[in-house]
Protein backbone atom coordinates (compact mmCIF):
# COMPACT_ATOMS: atom_id res chain seq x y z
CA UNK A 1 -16.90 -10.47 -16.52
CA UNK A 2 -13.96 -12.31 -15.47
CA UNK A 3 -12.05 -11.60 -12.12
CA UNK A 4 -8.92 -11.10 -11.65
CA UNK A 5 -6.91 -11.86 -8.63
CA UNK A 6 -7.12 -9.01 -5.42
CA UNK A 7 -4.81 -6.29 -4.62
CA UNK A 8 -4.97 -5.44 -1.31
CA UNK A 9 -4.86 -1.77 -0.29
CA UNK A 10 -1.70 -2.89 2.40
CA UNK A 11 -0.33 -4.22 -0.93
CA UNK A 12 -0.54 -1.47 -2.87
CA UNK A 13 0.36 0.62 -0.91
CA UNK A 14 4.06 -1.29 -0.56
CA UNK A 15 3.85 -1.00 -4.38
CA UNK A 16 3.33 2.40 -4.24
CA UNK A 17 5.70 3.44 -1.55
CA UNK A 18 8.54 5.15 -3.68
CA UNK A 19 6.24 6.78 -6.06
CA UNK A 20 3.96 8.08 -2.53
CA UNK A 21 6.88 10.03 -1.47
CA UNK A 22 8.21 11.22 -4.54
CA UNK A 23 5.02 12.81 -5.54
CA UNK A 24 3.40 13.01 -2.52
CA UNK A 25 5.38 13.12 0.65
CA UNK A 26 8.22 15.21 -1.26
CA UNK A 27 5.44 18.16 -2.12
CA UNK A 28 3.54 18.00 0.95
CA UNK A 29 7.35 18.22 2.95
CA UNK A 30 8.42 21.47 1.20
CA UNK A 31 5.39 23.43 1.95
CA UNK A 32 3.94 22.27 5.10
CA UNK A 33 5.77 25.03 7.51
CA UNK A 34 4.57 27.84 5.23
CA UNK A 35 2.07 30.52 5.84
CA UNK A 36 0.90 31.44 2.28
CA UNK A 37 2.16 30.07 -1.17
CA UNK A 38 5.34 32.77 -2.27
CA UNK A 39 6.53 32.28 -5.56
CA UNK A 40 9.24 30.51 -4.09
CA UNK A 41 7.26 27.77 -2.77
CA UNK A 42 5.28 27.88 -5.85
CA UNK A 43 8.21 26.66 -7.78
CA UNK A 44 9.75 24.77 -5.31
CA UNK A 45 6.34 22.88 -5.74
CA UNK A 46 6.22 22.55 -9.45
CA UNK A 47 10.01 21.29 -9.94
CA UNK A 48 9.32 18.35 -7.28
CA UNK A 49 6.57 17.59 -9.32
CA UNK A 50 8.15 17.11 -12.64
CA UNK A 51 11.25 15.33 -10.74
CA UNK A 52 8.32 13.00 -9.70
CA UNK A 53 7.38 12.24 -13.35
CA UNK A 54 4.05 14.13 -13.18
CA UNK A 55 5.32 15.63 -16.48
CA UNK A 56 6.01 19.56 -17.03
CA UNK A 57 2.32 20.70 -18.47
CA UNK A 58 0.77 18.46 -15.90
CA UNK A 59 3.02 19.52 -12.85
CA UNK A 60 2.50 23.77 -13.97
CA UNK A 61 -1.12 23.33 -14.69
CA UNK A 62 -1.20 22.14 -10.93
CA UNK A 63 0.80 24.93 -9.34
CA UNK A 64 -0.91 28.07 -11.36
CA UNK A 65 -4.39 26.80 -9.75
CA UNK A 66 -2.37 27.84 -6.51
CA UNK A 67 -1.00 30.75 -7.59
CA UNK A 68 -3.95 34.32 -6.81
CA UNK A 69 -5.95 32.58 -5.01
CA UNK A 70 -6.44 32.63 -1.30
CA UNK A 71 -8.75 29.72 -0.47
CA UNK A 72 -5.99 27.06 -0.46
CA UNK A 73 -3.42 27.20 2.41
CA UNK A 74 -0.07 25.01 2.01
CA UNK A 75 -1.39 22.75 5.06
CA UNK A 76 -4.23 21.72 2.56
CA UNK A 77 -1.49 20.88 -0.36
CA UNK A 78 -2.14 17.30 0.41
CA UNK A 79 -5.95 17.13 0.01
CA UNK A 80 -5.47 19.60 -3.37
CA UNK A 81 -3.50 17.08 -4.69
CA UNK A 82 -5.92 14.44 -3.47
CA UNK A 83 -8.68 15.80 -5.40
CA UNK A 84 -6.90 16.49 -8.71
CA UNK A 85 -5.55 13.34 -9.44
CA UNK A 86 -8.44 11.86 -8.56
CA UNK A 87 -10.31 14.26 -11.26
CA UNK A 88 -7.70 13.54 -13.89
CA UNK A 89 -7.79 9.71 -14.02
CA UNK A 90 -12.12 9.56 -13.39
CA UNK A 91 -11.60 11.93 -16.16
CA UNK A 92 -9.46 9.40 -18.53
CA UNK A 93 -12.20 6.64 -18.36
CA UNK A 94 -13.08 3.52 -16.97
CA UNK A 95 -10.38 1.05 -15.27
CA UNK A 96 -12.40 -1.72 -16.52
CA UNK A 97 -10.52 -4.14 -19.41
CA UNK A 98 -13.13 -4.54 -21.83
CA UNK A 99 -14.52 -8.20 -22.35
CA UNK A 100 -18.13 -9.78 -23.82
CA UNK A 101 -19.23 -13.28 -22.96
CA UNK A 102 -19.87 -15.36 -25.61
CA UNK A 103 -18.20 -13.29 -28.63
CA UNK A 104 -14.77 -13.25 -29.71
CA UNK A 105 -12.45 -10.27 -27.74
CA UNK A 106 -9.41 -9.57 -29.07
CA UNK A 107 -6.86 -7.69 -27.24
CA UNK A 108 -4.11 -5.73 -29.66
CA UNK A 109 -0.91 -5.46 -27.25
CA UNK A 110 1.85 -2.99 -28.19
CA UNK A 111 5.00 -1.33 -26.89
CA UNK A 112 8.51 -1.26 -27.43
CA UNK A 113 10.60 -3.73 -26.89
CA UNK A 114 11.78 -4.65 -22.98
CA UNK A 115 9.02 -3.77 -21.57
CA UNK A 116 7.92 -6.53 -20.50
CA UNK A 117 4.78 -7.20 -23.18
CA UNK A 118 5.69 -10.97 -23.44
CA UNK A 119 5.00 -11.84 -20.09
CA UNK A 120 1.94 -9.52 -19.68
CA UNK A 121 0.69 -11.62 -22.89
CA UNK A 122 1.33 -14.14 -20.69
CA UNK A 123 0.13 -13.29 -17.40
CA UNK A 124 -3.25 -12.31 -18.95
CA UNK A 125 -3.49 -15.64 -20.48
CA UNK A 126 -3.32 -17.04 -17.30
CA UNK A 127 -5.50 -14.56 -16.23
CA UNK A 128 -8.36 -15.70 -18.80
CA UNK A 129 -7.25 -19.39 -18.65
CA UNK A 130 -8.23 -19.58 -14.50
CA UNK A 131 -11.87 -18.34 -15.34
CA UNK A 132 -12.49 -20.93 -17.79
CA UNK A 133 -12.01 -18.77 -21.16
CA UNK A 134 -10.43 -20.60 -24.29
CA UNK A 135 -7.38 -18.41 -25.54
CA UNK A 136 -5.30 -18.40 -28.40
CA UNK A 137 -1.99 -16.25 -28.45
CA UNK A 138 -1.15 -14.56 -31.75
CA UNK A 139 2.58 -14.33 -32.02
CA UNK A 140 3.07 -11.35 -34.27
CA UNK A 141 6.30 -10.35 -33.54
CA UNK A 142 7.75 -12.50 -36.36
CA UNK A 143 11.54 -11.15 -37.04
CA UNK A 144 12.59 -11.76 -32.99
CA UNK A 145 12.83 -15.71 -32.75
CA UNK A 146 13.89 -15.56 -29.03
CA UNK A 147 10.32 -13.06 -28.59
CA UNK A 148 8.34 -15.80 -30.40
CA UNK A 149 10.27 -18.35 -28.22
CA UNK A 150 9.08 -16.33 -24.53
CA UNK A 151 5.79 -16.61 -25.72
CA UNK A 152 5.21 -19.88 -26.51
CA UNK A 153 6.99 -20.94 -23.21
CA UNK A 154 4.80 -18.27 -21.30
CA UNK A 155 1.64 -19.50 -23.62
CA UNK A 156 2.15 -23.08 -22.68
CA UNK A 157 2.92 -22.05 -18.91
CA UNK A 158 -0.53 -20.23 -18.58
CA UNK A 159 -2.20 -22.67 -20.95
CA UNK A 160 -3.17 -21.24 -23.79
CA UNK A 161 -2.93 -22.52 -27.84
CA UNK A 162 -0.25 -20.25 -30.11
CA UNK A 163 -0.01 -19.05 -33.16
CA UNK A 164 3.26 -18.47 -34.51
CA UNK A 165 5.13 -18.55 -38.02
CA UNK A 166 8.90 -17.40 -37.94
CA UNK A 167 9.81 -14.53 -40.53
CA UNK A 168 6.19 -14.45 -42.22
CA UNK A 169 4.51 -11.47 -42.41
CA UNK A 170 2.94 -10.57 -38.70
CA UNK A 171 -0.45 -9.86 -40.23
CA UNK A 172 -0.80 -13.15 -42.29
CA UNK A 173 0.04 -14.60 -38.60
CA UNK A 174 -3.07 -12.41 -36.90
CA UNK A 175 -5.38 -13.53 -39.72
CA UNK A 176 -4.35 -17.22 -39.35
CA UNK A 177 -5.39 -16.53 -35.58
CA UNK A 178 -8.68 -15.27 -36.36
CA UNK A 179 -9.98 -17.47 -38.55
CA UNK A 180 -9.20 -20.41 -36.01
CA UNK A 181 -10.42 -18.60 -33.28
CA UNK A 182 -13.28 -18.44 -35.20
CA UNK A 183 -13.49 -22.29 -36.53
CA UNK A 184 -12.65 -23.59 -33.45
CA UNK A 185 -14.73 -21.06 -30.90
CA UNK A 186 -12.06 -19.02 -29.11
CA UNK A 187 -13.20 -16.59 -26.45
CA UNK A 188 -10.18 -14.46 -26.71
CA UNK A 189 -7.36 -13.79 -29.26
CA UNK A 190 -3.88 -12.03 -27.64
CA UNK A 191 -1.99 -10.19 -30.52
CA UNK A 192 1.83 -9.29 -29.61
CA UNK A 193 3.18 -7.39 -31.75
CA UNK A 194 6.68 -5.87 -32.78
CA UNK A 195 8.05 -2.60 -30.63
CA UNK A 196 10.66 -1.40 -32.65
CA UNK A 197 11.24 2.47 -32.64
CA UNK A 198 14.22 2.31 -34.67
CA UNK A 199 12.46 3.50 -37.91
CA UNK A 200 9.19 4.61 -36.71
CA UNK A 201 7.28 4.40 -40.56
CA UNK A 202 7.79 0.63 -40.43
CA UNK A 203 6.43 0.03 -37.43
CA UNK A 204 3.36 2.17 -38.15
CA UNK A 205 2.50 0.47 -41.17
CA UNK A 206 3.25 -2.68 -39.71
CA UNK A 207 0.61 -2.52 -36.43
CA UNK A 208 -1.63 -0.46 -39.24
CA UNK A 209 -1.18 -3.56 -41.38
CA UNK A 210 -2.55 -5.58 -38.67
CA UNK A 211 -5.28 -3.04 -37.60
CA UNK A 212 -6.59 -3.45 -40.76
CA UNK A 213 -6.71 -7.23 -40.65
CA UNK A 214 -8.33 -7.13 -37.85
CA UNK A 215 -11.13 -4.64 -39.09
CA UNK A 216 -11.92 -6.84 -41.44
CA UNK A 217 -11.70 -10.33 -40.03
CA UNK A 218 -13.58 -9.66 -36.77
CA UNK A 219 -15.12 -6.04 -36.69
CA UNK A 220 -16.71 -6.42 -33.67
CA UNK A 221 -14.14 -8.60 -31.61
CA UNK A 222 -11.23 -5.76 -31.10
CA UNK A 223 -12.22 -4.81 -27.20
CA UNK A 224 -8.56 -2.93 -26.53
CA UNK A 225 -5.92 -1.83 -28.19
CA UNK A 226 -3.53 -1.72 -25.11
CA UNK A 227 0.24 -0.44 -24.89
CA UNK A 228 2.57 -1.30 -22.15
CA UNK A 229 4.78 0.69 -20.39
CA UNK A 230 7.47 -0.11 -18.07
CA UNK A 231 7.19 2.00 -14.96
CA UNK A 232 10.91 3.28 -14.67
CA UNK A 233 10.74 4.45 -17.45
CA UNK A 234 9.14 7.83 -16.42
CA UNK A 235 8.38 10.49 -19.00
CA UNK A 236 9.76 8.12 -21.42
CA UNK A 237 6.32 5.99 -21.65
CA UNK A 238 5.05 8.95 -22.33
CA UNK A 239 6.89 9.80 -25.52
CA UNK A 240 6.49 6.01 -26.41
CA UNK A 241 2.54 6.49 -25.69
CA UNK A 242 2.51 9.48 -27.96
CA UNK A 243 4.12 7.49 -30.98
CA UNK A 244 2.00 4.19 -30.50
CA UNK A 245 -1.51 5.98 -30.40
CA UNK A 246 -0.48 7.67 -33.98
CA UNK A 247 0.28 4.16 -35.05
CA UNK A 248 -3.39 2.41 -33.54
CA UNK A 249 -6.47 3.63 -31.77
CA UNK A 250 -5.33 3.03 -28.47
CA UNK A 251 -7.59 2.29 -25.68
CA UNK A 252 -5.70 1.58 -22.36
CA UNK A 253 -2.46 1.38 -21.11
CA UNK A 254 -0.91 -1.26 -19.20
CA UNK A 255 1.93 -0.79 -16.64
CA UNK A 256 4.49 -3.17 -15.73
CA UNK A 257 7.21 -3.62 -13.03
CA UNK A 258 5.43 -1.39 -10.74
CA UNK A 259 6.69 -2.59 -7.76
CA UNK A 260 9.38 -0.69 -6.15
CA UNK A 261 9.30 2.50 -9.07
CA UNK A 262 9.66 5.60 -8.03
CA UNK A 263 8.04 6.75 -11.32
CA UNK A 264 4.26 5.73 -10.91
CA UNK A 265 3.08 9.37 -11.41
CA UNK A 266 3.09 7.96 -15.27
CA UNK A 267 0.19 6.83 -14.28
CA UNK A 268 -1.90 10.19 -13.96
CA UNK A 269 0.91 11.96 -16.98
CA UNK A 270 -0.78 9.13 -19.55
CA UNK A 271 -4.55 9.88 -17.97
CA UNK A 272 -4.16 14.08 -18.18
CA UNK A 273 -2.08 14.07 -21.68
CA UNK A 274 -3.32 11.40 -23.36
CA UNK A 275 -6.39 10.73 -22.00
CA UNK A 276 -6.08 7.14 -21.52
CA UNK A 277 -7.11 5.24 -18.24
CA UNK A 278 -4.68 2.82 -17.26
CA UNK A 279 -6.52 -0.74 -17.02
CA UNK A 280 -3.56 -3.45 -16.16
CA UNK A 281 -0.82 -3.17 -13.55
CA UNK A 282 2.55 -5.93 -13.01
CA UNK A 283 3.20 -5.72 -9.13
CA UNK A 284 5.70 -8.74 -9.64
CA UNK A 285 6.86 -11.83 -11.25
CA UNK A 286 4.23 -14.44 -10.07
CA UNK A 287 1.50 -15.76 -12.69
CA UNK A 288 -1.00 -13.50 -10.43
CA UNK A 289 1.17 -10.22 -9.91
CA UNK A 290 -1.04 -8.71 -12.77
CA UNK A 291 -4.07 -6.35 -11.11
CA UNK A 292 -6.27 -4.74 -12.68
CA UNK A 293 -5.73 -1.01 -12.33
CA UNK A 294 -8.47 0.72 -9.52
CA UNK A 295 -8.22 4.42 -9.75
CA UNK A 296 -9.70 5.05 -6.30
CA UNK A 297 -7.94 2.58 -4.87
CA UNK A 298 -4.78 4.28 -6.51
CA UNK A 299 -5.13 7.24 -4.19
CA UNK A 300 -6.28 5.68 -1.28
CA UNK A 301 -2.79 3.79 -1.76
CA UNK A 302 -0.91 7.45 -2.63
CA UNK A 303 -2.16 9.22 0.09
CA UNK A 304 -2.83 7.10 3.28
């Protein structure tokens, strides 16, 4: 399994800073002096929570655990908090980005547009690239010259071959990518794809379109179907989560521009709602500010 570069816990912890007292030291604050949890408090709990992007379902389902019971004290808010997140994203799955030596792995990357998808494409290029894996970039976004452009500048930066036909039709370009991948022994295939919500049919039938190509091409090679999310954008990436994994079996989530959001709490929304873990993080705008996601050392970061 390839590496990819460390994230210290001092670092995280910087990247997590704004989203640690939003949903953390903001909660823990507004209870700490009381005795017993009133109703008051209760709700003064839950709305922090939702400010924090936890999400409404998430945030209540949190705060009624609280409510008739006489075990947990407000001083212990912090470690109760502690303990549930780290249920809800051990129960979401494995951090782990999915990869087999020696086969073909092909990663299906969606979102919508602005996210910052193109430079994740090329970040994990890079990322593949530095352990000595042979990649190939699909450029399936076909009706967005200047996207195509980003990625071939990005797939050239990190070294990788590309794929790319203006205005044809994005699956043709996915199966064009396969079948060289295959001829000419690629280890991994990155498929970006369009992120237009504009008319949401379309772009169903469109990533369905190239689902299907994929299927059938190389079965076995699809190892994540992964949509990114741009941290600030809060319960939004949730909505846009909910609309994606209609469109394609999604496996993971990857979440950019991190670094100095106040929204991170996405993070365990997407694990409890959806059920997906997060597996990729952006912490900045370096070739090696892409982490791999580690849920443990997540709350270690959160709560220290």
């Amino acid at each position: 399994m390839f590496k990819f570069f460390s994230n210290s816990i001092e670092n995280l912890k910087k990247t997590v800073a704004k989203t640690t007292q939003a949903l953390v030291g903001n909660v823990v604050d507004s209870v700490s002096d009381e005795e017993e949890f009133s109703e008051f408090v209760l709700d003064d709990m839950e709305d922090l929570l939702i400010s924090a992007d936890l999400g409404v379902n998430y945030a209540a389902e949190l705060v009624d655990k609280l409510r008739n019971q006489d075990k947990i004290k407000p001083s212990y808010v912090k470690e109760y908090l502690k303990e549930e997140f780290t249920k809800t994203l051990n129960a979401a799955g494995s951090n782990e980005l999915n990869y087999k030596d020696g086969e073909l792995n092909i990663y299906f990357i969606t979102g919508v547009n602005g996210v910052g998808k193109t430079t994740l494409i090329g970040k994990l290029a890079y990322k593949f690239k530095e352990e000595g894996k042979k990649v190939l970039v699909a450029a399936a976004d076909t009706f967005r010259a200047a996207a195509e452009e980003q990625l071939d500048i990005w797939s050239k930066r990190a070294g990788a071959e590309i794929v790319r036909r203006d205005k044809a039709d994005p699956a043709s370009v996915v199966y064009e990518a396969i079948q060289k991948a295959k001829n000419e022994h690629f280890d991994v295939i990155l498929v970006d794809t369009a992120g237009r919500l504009q008319n949401k049919y379309n772009l169903m039938e469109e990533l369905a379109k190239i689902k299907s190509v994929i299927d059938k091409q190389a079965p076995e090679a699809l190892r994540e179907c992964i949509l990114v999310i741009d941290a600030n954008t809060g319960q939004n990436g949730l909505q846009q989560a909910k609309v994606f994994k209609d469109a394609v079996n999604l496996t993971s989530v990857a979440l950019t521009k991190l670094d100095g959001s106040a929204k991170g709490a996405i993070i365990l929304a997407i694990a409890k709602e959806l059920s997906l873990p997060v597996k990729l993080i952006g912490v900045g705008e370096k070739m090696t500010d892409l982490k791999q996601f580690n849920a443990s050392d997540f709350i270690e970061a959160l709560f220290s």
